[in-house]
N, C-alpha and C. Protein backbone atom coordinates (compact mmCIF):
# COMPACT_ATOMS: atom_id res chain seq x y z
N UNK A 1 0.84 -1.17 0.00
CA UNK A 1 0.00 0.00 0.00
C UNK A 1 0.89 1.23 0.00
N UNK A 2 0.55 2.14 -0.71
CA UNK A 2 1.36 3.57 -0.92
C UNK A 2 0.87 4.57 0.34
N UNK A 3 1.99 5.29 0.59
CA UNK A 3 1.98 6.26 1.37
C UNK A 3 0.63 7.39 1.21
N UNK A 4 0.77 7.68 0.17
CA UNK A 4 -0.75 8.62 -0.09
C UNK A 4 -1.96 7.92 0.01
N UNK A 5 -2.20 6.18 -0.27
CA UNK A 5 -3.29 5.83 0.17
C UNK A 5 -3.64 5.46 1.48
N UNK A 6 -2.39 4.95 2.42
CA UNK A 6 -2.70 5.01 3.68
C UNK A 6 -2.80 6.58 4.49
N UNK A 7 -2.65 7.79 3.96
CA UNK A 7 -2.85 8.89 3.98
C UNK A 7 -4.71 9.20 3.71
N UNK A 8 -4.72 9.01 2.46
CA UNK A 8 -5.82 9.11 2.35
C UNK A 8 -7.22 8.49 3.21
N UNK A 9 -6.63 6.98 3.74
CA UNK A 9 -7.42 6.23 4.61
C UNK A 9 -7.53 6.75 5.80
N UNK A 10 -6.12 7.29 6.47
CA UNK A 10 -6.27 8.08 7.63
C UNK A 10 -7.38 8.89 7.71
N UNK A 11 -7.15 9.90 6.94
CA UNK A 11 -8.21 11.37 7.07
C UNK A 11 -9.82 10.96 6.51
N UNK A 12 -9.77 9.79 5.86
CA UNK A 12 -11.45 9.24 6.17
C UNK A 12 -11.69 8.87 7.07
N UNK A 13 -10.98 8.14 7.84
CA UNK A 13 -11.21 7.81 9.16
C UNK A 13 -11.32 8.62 10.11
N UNK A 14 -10.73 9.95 10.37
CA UNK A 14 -10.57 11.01 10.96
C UNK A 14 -11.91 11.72 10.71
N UNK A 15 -12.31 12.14 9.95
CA UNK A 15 -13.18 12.76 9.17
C UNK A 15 -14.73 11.74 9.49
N UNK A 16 -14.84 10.32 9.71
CA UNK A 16 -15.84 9.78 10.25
C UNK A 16 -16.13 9.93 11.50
N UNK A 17 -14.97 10.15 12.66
CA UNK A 17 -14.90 10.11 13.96
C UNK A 17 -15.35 11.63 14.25
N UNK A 18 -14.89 12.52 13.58
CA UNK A 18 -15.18 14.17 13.84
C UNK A 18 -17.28 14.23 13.20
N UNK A 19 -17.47 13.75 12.50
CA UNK A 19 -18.67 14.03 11.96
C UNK A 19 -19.22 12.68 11.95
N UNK A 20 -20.14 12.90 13.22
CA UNK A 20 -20.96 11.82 13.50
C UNK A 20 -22.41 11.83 12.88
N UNK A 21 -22.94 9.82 12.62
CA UNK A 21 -23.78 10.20 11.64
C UNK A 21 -25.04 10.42 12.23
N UNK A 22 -25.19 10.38 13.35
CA UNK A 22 -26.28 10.78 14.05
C UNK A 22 -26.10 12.25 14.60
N UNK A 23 -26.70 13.25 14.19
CA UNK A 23 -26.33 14.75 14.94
C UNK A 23 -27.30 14.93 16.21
N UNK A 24 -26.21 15.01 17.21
CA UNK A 24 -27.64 14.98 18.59
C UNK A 24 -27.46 16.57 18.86
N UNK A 25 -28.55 16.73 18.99
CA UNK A 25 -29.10 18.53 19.10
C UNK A 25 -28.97 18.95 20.63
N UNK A 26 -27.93 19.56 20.73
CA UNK A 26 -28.19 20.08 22.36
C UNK A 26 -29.23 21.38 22.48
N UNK A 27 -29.53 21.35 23.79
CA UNK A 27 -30.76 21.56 23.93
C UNK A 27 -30.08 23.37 24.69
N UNK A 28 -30.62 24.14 24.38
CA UNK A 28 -29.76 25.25 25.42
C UNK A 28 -30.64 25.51 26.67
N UNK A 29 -29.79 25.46 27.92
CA UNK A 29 -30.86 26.00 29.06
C UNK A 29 -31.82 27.11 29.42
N UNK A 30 -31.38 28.07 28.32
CA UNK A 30 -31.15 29.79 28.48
C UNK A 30 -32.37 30.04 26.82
N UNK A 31 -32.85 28.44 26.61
CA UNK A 31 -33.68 28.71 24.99
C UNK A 31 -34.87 29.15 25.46
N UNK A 32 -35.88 29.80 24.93
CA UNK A 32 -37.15 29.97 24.84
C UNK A 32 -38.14 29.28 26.15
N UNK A 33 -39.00 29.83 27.06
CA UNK A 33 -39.35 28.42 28.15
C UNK A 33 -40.77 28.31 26.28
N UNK A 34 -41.51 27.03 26.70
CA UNK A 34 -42.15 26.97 26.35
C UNK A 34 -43.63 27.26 26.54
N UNK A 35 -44.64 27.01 25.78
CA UNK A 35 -45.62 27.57 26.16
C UNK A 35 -46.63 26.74 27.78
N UNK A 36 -45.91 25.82 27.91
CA UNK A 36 -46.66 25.37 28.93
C UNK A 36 -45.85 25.45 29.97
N UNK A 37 -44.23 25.43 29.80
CA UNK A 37 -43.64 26.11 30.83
C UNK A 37 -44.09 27.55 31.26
N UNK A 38 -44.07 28.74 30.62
CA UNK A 38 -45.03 29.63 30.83
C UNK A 38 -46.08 29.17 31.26
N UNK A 39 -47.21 28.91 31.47
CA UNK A 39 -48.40 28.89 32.12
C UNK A 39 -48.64 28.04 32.99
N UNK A 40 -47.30 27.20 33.57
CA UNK A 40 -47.04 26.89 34.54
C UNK A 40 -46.21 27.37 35.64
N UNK A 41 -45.62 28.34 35.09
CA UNK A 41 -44.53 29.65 36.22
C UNK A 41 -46.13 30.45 35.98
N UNK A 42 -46.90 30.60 35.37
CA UNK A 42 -47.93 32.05 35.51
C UNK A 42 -48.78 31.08 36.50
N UNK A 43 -49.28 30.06 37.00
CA UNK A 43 -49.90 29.49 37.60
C UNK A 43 -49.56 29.37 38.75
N UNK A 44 -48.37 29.23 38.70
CA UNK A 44 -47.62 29.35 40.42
C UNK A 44 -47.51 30.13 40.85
N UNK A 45 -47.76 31.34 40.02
CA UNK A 45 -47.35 32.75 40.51
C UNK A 45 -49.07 33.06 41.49
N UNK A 46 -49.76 32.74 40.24
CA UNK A 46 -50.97 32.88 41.03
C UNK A 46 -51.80 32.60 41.88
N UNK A 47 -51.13 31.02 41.98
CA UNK A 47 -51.02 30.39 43.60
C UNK A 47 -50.76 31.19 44.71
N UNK A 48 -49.26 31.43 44.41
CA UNK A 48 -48.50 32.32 45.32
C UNK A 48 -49.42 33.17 45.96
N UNK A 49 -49.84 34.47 45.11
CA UNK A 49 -50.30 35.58 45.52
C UNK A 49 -51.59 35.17 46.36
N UNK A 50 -52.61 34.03 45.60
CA UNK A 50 -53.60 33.39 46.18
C UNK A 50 -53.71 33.07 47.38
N UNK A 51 -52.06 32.95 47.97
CA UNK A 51 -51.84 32.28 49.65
C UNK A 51 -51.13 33.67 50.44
N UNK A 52 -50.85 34.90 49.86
CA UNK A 52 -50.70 35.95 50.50
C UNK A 52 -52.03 36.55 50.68
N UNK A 53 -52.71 36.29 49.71
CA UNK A 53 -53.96 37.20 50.14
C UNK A 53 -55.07 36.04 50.92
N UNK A 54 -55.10 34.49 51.11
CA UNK A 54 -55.47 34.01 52.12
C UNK A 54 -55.12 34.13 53.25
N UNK A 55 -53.66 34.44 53.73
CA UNK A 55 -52.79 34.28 55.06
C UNK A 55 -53.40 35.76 55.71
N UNK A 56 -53.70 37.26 54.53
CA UNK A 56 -53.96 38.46 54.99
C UNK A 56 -55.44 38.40 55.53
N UNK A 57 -56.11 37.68 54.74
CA UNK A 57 -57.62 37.42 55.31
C UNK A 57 -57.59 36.63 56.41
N UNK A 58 -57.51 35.66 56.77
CA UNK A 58 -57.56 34.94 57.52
C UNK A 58 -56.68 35.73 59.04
N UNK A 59 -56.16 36.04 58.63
CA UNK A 59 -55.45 36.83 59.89
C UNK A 59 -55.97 37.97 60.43
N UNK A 60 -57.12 38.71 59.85
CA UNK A 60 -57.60 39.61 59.85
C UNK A 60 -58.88 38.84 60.45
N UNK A 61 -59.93 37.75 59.99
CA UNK A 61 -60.99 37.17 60.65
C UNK A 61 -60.35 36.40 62.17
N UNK A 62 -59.42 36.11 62.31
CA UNK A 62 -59.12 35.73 63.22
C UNK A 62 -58.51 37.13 64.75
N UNK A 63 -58.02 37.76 64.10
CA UNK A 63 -58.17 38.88 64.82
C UNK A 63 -59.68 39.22 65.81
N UNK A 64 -60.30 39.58 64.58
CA UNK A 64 -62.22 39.87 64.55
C UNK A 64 -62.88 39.04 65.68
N UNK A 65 -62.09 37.76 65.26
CA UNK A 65 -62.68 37.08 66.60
C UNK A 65 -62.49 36.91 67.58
N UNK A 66 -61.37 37.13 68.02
CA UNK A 66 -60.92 37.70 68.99
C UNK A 66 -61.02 38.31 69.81
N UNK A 67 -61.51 39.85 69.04
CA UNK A 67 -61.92 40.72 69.71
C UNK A 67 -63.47 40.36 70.02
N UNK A 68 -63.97 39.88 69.30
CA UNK A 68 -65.90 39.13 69.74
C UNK A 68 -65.26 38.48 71.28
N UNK A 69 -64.23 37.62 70.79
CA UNK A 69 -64.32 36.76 71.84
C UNK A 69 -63.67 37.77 73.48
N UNK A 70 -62.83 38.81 73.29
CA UNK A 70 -62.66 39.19 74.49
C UNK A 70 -63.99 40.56 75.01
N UNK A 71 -64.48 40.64 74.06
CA UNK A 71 -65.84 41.04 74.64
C UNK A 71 -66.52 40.28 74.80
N UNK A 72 -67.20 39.60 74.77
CA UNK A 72 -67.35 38.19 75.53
C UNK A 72 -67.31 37.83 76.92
N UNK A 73 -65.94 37.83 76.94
CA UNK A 73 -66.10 37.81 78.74
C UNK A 73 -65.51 38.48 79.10
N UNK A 74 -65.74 40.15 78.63
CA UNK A 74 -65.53 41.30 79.30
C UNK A 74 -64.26 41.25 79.84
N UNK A 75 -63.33 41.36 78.52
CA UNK A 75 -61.68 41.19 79.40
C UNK A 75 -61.57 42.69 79.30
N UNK A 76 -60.63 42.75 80.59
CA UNK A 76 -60.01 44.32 80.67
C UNK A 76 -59.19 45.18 79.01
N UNK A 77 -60.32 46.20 78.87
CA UNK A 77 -59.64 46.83 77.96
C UNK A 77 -58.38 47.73 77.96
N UNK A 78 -58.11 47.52 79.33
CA UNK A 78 -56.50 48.17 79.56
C UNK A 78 -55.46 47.32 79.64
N UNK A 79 -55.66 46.18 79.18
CA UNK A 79 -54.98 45.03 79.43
C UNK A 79 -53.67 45.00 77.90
N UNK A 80 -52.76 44.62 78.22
CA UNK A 80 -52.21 44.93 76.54
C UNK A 80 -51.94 44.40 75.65
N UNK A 81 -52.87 42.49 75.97
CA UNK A 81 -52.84 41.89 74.80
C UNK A 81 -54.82 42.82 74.10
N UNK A 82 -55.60 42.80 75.22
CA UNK A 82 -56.80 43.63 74.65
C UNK A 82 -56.99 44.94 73.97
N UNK A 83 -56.28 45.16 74.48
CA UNK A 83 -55.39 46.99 74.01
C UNK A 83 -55.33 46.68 72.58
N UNK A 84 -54.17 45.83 72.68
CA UNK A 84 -53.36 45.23 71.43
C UNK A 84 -54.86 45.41 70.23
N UNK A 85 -55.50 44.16 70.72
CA UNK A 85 -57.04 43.45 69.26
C UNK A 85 -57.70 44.68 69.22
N UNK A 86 -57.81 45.77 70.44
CA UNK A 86 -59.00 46.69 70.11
C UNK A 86 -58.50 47.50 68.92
N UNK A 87 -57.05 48.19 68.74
CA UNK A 87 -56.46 48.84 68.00
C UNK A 87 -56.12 48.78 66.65
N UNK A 88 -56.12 46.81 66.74
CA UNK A 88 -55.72 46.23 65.50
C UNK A 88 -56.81 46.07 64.29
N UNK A 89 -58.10 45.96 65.17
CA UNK A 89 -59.07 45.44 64.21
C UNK A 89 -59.76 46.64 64.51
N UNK A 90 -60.04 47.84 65.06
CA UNK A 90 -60.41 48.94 64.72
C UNK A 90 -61.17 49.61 63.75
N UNK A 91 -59.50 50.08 62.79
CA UNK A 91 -60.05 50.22 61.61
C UNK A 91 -60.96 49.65 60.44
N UNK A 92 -60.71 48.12 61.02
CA UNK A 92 -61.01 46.83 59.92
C UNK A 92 -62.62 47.28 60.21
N UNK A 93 -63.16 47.50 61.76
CA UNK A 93 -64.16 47.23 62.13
C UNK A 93 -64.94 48.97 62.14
N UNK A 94 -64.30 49.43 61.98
CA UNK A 94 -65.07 51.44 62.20
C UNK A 94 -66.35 51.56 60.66
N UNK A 95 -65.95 50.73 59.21
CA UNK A 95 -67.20 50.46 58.49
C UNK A 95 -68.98 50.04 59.19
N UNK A 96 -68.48 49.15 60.04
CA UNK A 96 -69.78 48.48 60.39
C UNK A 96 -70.28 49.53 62.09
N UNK A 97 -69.72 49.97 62.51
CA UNK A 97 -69.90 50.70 63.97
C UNK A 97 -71.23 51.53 63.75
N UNK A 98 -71.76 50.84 64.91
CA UNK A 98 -73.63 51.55 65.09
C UNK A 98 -74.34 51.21 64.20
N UNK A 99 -73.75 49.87 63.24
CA UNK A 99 -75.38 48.93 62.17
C UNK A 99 -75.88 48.66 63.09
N UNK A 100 -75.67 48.01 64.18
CA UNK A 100 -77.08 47.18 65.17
C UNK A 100 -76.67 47.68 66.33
N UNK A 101 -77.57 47.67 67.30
CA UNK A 101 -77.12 47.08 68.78
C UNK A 101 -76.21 46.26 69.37
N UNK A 102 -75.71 46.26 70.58
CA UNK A 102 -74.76 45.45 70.94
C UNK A 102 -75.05 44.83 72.26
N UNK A 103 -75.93 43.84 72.29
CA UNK A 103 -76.26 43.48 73.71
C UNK A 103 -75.20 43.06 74.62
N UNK A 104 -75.73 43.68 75.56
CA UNK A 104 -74.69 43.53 76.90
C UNK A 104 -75.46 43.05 78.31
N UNK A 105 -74.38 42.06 79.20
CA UNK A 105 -74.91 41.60 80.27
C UNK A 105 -73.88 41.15 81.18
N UNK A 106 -73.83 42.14 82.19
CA UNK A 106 -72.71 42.45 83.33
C UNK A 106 -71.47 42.38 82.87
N UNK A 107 -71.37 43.27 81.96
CA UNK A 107 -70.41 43.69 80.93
C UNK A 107 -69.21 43.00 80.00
N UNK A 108 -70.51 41.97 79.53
CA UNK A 108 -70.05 40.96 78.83
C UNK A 108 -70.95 41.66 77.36
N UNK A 109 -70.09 41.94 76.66
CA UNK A 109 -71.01 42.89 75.11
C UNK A 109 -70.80 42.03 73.92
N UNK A 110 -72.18 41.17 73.59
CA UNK A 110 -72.08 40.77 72.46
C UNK A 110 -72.06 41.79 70.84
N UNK A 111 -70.67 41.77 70.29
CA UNK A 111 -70.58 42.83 69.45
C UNK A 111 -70.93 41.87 68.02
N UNK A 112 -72.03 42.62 67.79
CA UNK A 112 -72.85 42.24 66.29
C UNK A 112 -72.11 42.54 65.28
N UNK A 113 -71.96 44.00 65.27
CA UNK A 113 -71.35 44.39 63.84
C UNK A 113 -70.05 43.53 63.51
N UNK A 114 -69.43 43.62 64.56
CA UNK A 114 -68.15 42.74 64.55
C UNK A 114 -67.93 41.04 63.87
N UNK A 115 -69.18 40.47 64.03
CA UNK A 115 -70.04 39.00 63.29
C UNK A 115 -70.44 39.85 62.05
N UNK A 116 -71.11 40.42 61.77
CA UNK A 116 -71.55 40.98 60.46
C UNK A 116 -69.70 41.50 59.87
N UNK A 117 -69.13 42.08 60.55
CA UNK A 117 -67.84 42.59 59.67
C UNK A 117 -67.19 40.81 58.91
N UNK A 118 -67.58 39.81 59.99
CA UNK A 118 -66.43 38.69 59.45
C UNK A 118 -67.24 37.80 58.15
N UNK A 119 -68.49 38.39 58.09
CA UNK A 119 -69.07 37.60 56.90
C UNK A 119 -68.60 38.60 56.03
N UNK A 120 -68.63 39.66 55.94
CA UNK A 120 -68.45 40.88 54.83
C UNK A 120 -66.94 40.82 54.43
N UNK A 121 -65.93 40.47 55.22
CA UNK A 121 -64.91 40.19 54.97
C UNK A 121 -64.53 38.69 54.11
N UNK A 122 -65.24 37.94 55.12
CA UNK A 122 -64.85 36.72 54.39
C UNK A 122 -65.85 36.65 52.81
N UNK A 123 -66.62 37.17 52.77
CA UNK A 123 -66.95 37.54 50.85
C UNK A 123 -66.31 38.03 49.95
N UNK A 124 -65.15 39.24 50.92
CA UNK A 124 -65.03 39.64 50.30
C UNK A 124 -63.78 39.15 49.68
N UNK A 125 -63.26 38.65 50.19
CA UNK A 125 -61.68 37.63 50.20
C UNK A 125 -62.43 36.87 49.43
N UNK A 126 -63.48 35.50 49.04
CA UNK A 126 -64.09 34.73 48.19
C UNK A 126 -64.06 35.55 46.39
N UNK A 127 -64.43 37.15 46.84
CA UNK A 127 -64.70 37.56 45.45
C UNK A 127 -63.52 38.05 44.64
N UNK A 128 -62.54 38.42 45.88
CA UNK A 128 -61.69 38.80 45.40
C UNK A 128 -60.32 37.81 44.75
N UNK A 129 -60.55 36.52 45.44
CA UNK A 129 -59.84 35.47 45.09
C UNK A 129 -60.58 34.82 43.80
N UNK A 130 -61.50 34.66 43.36
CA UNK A 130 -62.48 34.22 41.95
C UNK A 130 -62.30 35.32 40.85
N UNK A 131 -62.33 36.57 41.30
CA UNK A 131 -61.95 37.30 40.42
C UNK A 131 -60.35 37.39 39.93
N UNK A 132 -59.78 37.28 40.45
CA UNK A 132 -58.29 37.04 40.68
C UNK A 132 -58.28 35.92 39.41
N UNK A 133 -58.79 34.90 39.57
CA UNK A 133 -58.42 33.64 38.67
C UNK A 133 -58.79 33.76 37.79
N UNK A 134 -60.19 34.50 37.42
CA UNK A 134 -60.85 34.63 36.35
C UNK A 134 -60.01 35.45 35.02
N UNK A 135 -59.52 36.73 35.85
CA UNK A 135 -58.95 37.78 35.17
C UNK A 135 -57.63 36.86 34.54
N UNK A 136 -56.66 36.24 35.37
CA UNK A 136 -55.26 35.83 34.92
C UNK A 136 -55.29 34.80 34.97
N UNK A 137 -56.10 33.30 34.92
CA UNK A 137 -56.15 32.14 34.56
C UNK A 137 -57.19 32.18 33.03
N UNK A 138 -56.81 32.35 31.83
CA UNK A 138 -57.53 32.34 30.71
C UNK A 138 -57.86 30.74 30.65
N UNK A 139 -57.23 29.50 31.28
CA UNK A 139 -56.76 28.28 30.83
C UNK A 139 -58.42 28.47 31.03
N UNK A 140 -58.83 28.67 32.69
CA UNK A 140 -60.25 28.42 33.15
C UNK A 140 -61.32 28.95 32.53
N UNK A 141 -60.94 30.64 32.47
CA UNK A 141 -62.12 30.95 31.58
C UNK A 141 -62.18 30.48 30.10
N UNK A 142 -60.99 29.67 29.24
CA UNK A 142 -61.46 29.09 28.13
C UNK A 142 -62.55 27.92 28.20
N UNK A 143 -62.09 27.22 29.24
CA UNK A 143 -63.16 26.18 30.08
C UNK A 143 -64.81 26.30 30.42
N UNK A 144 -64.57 27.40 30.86
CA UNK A 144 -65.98 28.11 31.40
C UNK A 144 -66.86 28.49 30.24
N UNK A 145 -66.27 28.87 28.97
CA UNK A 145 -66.94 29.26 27.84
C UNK A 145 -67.75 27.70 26.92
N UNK A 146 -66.96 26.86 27.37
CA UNK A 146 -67.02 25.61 26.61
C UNK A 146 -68.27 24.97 27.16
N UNK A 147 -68.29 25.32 28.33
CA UNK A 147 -69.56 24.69 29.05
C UNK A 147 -70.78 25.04 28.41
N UNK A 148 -71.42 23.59 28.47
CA UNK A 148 -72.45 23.76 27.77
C UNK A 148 -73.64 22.86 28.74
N UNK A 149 -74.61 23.85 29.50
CA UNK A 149 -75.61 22.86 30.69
C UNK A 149 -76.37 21.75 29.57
N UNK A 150 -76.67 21.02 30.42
CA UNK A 150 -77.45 20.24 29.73
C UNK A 150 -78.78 20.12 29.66
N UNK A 151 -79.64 20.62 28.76
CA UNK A 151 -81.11 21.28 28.91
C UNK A 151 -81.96 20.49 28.83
């Protein structure tokens, strides 16, 4: 065999090993997310916010009751965890002040408005969390359009 053809054999061989016949496509980390990756980071997001604005409600009805409950059995309002609830839920509660009566008995004051504030609250957290999904979950309202009752 001649020098130029074992030459030549080399660099085919070389030339098979460099250019493989299967081309595997790397994938880049940093490519495009896709479309369901998107609307699965937009879904979590809206989870997220969904459990800040449950943790703010809920912390706020639980307050509310609180304060029902230390009027109730007439705990000292100079006291400074009572101090504390009268101050906190206040404002939450100055909307509803003087809708009803507040029966009282040896200065134990069942506060009404204060029960009326935790239904008005807790609706309003319901409407505001449905509206929430409605507006930035399209997946659902495409869903909701599809529905068809059955007559």
């Amino acid at each position: 065999m001649s020098a130029t053809t074992e030459l030549h054999d080399n660099t085919k061989t070389m030339n098979q090993v460099a250019e493989p016949k299967e081309k595997i496509e790397l994938v880049n980390e940093l490519s495009e997310p896709t479309h369901e990756e998107l609307e699965v980071r937009r879904r979590r997001r809206l989870a997220k916010w969904s459990q800040v604005i449950t943790l703010i409600f809920v912390v706020l009805e639980l307050a509310i009751a609180f304060r029902v409950l230390l009027e109730l059995i007439a705990a000292n309002p100079a006291s400074p965890f009572a101090h504390f609830m009268y101050q906190m839920t206040g404002p939450f509660l100055a909307p509803f002040a003087g809708l009803t009566v507040m029966p009282s008995a040896d200065g134990a004051v069942l506060e009404i408005p204060a029960l009326i504030a935790m239904v008005v609250y807790g609706v309003l957290y319901w409407l505001i969390i449905r509206v929430m999904w409605v507006i930035f979950d399209p997946a659902k309202a495409r869903d909701a359009a599809k529905y068809k009752p059955d007559l």
